[in-house]
PDB file of N, CA and C in Angstrom:
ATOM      1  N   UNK A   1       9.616 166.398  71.145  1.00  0.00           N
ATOM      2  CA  UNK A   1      10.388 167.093  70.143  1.00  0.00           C
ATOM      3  C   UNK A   1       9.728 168.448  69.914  1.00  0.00           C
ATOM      4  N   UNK A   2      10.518 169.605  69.795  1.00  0.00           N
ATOM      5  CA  UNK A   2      10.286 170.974  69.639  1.00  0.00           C
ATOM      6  C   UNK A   2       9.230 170.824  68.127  1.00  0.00           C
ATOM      7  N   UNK A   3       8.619 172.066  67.779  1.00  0.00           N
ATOM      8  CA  UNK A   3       7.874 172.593  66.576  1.00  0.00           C
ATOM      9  C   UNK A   3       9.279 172.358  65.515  1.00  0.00           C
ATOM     10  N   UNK A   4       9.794 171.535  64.413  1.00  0.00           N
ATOM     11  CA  UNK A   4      10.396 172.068  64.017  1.00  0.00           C
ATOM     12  C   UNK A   4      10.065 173.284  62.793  1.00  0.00           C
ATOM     13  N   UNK A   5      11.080 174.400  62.295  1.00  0.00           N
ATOM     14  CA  UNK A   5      10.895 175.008  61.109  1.00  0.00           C
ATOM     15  C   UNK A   5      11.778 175.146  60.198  1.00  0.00           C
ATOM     16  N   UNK A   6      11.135 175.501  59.191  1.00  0.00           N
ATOM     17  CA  UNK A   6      11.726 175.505  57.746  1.00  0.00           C
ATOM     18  C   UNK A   6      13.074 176.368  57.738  1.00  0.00           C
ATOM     19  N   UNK A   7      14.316 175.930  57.604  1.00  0.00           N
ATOM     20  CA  UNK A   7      15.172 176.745  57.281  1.00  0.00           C
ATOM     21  C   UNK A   7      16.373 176.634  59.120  1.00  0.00           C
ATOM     22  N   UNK A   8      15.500 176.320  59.738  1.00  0.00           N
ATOM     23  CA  UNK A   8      16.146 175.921  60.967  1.00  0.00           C
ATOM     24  C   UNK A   8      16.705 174.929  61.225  1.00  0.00           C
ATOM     25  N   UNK A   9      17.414 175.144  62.366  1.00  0.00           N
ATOM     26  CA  UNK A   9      18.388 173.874  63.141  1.00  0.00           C
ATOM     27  C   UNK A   9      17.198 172.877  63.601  1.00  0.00           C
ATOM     28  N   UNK A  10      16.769 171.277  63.631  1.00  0.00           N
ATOM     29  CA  UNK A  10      16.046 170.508  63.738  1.00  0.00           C
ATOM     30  C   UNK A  10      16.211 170.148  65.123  1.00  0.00           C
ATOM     31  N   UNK A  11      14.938 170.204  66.255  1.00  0.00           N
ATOM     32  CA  UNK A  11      15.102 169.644  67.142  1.00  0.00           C
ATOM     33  C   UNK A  11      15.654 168.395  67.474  1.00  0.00           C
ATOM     34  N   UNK A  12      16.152 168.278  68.843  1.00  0.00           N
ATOM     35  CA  UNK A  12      16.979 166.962  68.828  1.00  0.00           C
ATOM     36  C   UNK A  12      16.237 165.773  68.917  1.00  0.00           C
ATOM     37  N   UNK A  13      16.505 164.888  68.042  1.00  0.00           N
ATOM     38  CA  UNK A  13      15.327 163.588  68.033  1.00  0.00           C
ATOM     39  C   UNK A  13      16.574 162.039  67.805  1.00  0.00           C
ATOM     40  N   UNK A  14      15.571 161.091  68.598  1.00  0.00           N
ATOM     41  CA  UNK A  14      16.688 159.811  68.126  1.00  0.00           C
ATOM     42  C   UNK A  14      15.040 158.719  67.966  1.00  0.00           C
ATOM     43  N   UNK A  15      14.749 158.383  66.864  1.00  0.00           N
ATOM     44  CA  UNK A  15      14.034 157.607  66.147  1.00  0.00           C
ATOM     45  C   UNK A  15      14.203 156.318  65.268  1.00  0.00           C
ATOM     46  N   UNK A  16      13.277 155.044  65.332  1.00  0.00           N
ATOM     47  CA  UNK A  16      13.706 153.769  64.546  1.00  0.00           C
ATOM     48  C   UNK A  16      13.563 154.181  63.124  1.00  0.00           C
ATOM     49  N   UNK A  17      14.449 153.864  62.434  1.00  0.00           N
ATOM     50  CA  UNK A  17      14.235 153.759  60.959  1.00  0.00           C
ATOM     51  C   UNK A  17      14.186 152.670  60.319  1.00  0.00           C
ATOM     52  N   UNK A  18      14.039 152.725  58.783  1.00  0.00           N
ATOM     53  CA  UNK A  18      13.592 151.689  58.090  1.00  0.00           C
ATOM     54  C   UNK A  18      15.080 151.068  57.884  1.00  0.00           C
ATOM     55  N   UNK A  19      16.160 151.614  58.348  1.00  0.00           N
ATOM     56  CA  UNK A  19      17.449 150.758  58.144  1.00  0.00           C
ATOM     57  C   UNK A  19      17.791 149.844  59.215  1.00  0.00           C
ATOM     58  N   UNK A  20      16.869 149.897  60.452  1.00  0.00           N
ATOM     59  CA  UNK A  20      16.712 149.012  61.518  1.00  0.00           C
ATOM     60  C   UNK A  20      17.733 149.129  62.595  1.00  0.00           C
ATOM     61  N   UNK A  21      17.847 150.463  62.487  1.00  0.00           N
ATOM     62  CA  UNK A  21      18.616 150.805  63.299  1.00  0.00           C
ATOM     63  C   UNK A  21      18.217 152.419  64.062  1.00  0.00           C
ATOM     64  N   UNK A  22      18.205 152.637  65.259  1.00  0.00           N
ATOM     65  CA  UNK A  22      17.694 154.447  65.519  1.00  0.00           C
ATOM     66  C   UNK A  22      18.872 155.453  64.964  1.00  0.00           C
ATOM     67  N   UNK A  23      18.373 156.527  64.625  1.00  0.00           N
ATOM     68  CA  UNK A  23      18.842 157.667  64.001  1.00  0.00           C
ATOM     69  C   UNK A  23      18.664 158.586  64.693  1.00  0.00           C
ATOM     70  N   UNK A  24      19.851 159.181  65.082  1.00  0.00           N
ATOM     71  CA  UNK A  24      19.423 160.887  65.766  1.00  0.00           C
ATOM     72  C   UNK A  24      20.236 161.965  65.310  1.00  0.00           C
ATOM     73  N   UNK A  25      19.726 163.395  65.348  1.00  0.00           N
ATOM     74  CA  UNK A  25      20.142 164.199  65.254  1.00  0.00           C
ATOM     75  C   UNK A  25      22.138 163.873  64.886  1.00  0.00           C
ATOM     76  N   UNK A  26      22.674 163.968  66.354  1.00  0.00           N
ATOM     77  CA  UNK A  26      23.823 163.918  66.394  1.00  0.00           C
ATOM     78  C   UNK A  26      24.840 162.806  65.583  1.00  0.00           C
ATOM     79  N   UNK A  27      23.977 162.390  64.696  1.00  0.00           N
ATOM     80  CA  UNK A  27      24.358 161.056  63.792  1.00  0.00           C
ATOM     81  C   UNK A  27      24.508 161.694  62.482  1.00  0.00           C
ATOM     82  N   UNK A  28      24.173 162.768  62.325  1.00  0.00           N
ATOM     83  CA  UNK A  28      23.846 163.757  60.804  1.00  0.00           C
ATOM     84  C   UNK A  28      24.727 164.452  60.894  1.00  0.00           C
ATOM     85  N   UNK A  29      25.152 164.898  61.797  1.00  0.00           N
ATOM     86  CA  UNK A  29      25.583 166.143  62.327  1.00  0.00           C
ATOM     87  C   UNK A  29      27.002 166.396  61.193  1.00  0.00           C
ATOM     88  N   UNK A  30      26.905 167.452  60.567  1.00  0.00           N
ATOM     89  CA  UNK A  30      28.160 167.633  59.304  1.00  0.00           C
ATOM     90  C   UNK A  30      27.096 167.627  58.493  1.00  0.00           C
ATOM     91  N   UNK A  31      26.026 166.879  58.194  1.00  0.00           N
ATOM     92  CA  UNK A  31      25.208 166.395  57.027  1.00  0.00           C
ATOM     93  C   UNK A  31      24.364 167.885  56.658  1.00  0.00           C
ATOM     94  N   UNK A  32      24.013 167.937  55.226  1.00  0.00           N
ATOM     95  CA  UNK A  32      23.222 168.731  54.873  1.00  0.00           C
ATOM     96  C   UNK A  32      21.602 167.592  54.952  1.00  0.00           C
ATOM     97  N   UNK A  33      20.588 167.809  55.592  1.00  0.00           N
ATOM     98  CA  UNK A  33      19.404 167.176  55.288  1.00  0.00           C
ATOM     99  C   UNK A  33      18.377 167.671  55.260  1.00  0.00           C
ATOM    100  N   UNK A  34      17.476 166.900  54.612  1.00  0.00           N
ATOM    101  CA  UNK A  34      15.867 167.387  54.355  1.00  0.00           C
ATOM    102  C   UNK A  34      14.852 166.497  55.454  1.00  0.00           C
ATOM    103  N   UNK A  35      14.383 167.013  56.175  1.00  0.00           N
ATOM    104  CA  UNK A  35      13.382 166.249  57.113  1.00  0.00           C
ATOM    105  C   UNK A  35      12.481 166.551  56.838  1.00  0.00           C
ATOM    106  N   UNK A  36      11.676 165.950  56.303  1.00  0.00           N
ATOM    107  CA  UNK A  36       9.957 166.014  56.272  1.00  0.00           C
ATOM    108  C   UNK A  36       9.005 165.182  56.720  1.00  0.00           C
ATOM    109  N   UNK A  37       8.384 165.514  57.442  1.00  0.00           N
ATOM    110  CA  UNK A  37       6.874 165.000  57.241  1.00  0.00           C
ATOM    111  C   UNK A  37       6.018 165.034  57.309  1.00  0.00           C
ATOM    112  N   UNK A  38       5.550 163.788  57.350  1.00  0.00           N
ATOM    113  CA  UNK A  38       3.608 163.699  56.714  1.00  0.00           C
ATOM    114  C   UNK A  38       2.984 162.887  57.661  1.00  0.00           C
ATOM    115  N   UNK A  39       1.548 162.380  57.676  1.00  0.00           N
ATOM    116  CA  UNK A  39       0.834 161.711  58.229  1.00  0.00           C
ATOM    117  C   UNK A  39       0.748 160.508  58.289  1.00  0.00           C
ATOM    118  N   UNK A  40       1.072 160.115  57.281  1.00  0.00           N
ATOM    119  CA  UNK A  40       0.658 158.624  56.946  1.00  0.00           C
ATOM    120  C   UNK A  40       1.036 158.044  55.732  1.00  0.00           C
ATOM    121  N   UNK A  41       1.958 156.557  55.760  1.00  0.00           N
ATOM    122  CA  UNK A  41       2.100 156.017  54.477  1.00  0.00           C
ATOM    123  C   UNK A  41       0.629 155.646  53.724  1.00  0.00           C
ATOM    124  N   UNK A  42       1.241 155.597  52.510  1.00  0.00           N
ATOM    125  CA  UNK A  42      -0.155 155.017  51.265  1.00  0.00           C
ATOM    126  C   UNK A  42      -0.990 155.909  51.454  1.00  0.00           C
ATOM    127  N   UNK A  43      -0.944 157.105  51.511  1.00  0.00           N
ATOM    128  CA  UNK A  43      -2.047 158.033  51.372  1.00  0.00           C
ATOM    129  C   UNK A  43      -1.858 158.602  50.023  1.00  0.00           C
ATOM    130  N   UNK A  44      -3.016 159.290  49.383  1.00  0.00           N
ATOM    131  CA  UNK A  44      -2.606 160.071  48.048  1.00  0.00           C
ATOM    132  C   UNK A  44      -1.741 161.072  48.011  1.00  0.00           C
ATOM    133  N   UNK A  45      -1.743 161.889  49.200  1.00  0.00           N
ATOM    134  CA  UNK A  45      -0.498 163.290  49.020  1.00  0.00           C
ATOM    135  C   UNK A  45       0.488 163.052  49.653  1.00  0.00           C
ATOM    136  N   UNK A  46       0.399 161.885  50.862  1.00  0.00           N
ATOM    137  CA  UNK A  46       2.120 161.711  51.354  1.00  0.00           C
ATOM    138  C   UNK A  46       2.711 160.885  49.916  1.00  0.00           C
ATOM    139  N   UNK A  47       2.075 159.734  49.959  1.00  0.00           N
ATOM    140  CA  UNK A  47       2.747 159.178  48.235  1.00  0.00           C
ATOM    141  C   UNK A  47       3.248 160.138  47.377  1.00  0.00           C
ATOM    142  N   UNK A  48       2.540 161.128  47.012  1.00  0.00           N
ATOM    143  CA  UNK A  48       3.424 161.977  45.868  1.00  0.00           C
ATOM    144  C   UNK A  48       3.962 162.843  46.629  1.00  0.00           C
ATOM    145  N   UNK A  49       4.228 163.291  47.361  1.00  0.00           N
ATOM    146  CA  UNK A  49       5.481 163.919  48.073  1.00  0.00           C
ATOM    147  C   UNK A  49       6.706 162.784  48.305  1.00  0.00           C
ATOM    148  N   UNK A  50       6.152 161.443  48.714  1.00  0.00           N
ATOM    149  CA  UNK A  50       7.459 160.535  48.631  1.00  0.00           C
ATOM    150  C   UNK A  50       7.790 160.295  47.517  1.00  0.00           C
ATOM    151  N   UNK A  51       7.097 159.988  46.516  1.00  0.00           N
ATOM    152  CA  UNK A  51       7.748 160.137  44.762  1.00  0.00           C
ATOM    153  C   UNK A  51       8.438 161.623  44.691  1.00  0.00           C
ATOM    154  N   UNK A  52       7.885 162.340  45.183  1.00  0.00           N
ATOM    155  CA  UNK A  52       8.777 163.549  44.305  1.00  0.00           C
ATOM    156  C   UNK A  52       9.944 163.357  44.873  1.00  0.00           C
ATOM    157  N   UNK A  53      10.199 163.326  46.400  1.00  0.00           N
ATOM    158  CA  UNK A  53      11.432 163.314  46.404  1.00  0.00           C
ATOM    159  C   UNK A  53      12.231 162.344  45.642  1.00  0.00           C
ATOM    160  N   UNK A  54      12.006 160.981  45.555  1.00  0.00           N
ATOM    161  CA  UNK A  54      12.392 159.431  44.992  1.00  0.00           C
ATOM    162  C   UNK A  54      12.504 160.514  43.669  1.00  0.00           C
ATOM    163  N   UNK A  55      11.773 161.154  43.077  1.00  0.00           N
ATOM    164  CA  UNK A  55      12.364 161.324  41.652  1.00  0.00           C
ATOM    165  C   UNK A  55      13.149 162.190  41.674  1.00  0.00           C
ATOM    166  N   UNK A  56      13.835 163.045  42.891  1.00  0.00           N
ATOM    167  CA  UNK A  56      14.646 163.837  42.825  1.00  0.00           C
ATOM    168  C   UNK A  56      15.842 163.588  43.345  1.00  0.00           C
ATOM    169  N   UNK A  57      15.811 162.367  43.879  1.00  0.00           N
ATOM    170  CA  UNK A  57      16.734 161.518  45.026  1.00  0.00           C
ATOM    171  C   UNK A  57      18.537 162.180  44.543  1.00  0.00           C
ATOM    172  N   UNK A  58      18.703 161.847  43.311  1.00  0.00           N
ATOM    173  CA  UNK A  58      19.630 161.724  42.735  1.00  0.00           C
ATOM    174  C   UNK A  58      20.040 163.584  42.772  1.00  0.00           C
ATOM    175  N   UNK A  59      19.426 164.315  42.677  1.00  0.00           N
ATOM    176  CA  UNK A  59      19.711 165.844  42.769  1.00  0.00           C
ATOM    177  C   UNK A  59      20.222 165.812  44.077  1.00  0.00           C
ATOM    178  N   UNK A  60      19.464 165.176  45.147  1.00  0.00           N
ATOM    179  CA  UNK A  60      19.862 165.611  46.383  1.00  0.00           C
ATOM    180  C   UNK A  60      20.902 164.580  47.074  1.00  0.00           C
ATOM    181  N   UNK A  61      21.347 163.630  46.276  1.00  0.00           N
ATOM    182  CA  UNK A  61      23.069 163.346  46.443  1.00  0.00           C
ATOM    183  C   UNK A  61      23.734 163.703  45.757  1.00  0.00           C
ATOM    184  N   UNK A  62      23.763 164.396  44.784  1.00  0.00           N
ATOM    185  CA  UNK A  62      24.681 164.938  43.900  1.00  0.00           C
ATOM    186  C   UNK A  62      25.027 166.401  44.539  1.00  0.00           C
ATOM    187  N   UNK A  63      24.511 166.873  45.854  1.00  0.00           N
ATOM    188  CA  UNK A  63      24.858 168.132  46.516  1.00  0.00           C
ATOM    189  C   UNK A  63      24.762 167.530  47.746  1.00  0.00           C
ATOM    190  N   UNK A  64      25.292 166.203  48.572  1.00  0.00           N
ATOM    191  CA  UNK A  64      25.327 165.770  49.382  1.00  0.00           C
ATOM    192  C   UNK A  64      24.523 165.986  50.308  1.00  0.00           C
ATOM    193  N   UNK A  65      22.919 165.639  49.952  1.00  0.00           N
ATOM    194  CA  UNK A  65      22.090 165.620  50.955  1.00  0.00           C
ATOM    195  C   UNK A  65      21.055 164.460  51.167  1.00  0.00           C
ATOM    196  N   UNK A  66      21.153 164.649  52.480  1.00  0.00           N
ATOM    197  CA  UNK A  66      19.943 162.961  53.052  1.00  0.00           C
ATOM    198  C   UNK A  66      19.107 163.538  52.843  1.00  0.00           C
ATOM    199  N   UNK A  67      17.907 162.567  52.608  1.00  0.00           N
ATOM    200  CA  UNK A  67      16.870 162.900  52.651  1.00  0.00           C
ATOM    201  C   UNK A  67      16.137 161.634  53.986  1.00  0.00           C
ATOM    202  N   UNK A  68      15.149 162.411  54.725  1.00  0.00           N
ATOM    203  CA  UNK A  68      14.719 161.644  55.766  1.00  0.00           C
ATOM    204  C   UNK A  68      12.922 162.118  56.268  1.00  0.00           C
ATOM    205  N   UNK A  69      12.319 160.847  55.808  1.00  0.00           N
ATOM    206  CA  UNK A  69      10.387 160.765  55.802  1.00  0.00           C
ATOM    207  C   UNK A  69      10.154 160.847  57.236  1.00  0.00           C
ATOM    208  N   UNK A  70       9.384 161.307  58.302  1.00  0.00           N
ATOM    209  CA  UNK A  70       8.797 160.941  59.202  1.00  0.00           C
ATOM    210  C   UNK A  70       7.454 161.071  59.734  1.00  0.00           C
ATOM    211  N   UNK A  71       6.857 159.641  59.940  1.00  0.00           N
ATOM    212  CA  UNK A  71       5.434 160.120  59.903  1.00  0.00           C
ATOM    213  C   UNK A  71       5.540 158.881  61.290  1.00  0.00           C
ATOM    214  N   UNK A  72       4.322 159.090  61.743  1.00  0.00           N
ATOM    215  CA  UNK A  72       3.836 158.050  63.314  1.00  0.00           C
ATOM    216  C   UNK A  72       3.247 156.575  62.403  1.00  0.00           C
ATOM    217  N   UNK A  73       3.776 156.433  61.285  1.00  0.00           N
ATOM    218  CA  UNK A  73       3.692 154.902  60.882  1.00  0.00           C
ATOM    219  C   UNK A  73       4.918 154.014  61.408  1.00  0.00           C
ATOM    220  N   UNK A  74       4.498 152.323  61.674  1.00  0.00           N
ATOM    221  CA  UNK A  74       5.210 151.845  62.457  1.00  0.00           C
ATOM    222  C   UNK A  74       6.538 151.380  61.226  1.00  0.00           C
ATOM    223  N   UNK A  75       7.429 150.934  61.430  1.00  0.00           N
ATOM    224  CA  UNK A  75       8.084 150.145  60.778  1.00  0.00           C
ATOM    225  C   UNK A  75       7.461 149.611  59.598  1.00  0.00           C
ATOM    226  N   UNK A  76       6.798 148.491  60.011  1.00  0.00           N
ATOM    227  CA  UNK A  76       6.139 147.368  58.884  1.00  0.00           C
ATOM    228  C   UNK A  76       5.443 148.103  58.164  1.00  0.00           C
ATOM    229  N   UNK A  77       5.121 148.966  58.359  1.00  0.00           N
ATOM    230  CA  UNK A  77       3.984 149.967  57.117  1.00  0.00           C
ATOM    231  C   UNK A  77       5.123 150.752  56.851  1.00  0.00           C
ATOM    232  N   UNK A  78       6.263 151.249  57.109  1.00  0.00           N
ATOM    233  CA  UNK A  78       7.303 152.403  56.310  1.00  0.00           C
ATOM    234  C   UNK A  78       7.684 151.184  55.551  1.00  0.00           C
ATOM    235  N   UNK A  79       8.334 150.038  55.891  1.00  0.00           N
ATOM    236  CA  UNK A  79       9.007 149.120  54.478  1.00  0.00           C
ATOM    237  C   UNK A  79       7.865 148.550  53.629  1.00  0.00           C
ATOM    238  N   UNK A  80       6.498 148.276  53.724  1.00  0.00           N
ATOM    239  CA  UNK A  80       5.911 148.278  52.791  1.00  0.00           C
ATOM    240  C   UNK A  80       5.916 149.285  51.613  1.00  0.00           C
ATOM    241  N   UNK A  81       5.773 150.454  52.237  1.00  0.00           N
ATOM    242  CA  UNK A  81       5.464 152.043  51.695  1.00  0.00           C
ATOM    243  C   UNK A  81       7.071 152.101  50.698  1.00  0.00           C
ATOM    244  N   UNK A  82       8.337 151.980  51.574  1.00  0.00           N
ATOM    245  CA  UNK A  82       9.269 151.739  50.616  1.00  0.00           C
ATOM    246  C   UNK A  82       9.137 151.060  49.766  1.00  0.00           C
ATOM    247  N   UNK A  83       9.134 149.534  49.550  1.00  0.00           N
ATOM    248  CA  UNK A  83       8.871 148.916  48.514  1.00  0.00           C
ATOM    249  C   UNK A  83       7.915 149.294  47.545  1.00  0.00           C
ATOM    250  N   UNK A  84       6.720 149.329  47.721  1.00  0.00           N
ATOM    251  CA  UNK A  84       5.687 149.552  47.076  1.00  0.00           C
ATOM    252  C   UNK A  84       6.296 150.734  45.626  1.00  0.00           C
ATOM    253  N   UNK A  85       6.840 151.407  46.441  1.00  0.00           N
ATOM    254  CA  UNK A  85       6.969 153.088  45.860  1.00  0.00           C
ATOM    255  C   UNK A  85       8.401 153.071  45.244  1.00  0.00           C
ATOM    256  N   UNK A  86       9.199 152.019  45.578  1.00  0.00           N
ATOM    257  CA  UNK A  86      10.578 152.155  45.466  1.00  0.00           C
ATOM    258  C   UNK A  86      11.291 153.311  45.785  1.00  0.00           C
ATOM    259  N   UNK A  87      10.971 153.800  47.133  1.00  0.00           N
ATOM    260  CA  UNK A  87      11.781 154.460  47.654  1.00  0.00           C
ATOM    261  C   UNK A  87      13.436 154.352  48.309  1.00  0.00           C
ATOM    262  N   UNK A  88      13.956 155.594  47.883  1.00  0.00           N
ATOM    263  CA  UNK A  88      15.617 154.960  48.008  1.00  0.00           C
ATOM    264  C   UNK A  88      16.216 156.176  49.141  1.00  0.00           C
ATOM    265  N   UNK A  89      15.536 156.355  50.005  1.00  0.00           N
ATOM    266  CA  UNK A  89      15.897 157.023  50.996  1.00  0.00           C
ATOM    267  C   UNK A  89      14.998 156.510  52.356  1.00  0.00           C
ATOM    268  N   UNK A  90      15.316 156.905  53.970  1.00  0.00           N
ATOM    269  CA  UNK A  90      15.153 156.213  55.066  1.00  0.00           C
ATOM    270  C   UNK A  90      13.771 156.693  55.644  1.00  0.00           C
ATOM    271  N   UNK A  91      13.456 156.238  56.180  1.00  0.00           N
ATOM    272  CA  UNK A  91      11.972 157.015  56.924  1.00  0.00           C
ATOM    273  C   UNK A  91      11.791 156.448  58.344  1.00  0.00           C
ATOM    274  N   UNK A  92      11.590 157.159  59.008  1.00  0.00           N
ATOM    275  CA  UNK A  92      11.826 157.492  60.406  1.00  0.00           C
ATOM    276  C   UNK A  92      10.619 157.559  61.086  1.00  0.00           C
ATOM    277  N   UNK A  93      10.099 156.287  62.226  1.00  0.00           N
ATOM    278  CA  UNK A  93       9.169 156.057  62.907  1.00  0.00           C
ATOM    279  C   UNK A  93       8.750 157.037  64.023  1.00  0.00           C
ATOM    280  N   UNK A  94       7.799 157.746  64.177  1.00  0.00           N
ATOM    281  CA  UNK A  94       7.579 158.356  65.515  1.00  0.00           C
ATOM    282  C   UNK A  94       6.445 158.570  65.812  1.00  0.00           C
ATOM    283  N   UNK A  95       6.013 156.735  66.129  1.00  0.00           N
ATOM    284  CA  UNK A  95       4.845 156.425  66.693  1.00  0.00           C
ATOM    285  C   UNK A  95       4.307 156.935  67.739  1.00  0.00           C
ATOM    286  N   UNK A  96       4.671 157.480  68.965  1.00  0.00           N
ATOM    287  CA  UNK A  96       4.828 158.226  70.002  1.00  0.00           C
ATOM    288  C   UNK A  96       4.570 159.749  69.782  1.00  0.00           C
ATOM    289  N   UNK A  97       4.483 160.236  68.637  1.00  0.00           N
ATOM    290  CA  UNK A  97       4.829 161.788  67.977  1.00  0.00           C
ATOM    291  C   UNK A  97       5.553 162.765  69.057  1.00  0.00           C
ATOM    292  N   UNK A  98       6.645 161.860  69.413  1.00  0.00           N
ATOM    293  CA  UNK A  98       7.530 162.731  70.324  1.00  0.00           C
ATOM    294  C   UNK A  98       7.948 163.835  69.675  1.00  0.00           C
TER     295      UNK A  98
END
């Protein structure tokens, strides 16, 4: 996967998510979204970057936008990290850091 940047078109990616199903690019496509990520679940600064968004969740469907986590954690550590945190948006595996 390309460098992505801020404000740009997102390289093309197709990744497992925590909805148990892969997600790619061309699956959004129409969608306004936020892709971010971080290093690692349960850390101190990815956690409050995943709360902030979780506390903003609701701003960013109320202007029809996904929001989507991706860090090289596997599955079983993103649905822990969801639960734990009660996160209400998807997060996207890329163990491989393709």
């Amino acid at each position: 996967m390309a460098t992505p940047q801020e404000g740009k078109k997102a390289p093309a990616f197709s990744l497992p998510s925590s909805t148990g199903k892969k997600i790619s690019l061309k699956d959004l496509a129409g969608k306004k979204v936020v892709l971010y990520f971080y290093p690692k679940d349960n850390t101190p600064g990815c956690t409050t970057e995943a709360c902030a968004f979780r506390d903003a969740h609701k701003d960013f469907e109320k202007s029809d936008t996904v929001i989507l986590g991706v860090s090289p954690d596997g599955l079983a550590s993103h649905e822990k990290f969801i639960n734990k945190y009660d996160l209400p948006f998807v997060l996207l595996a890329d163990e491989d850091h393709a």
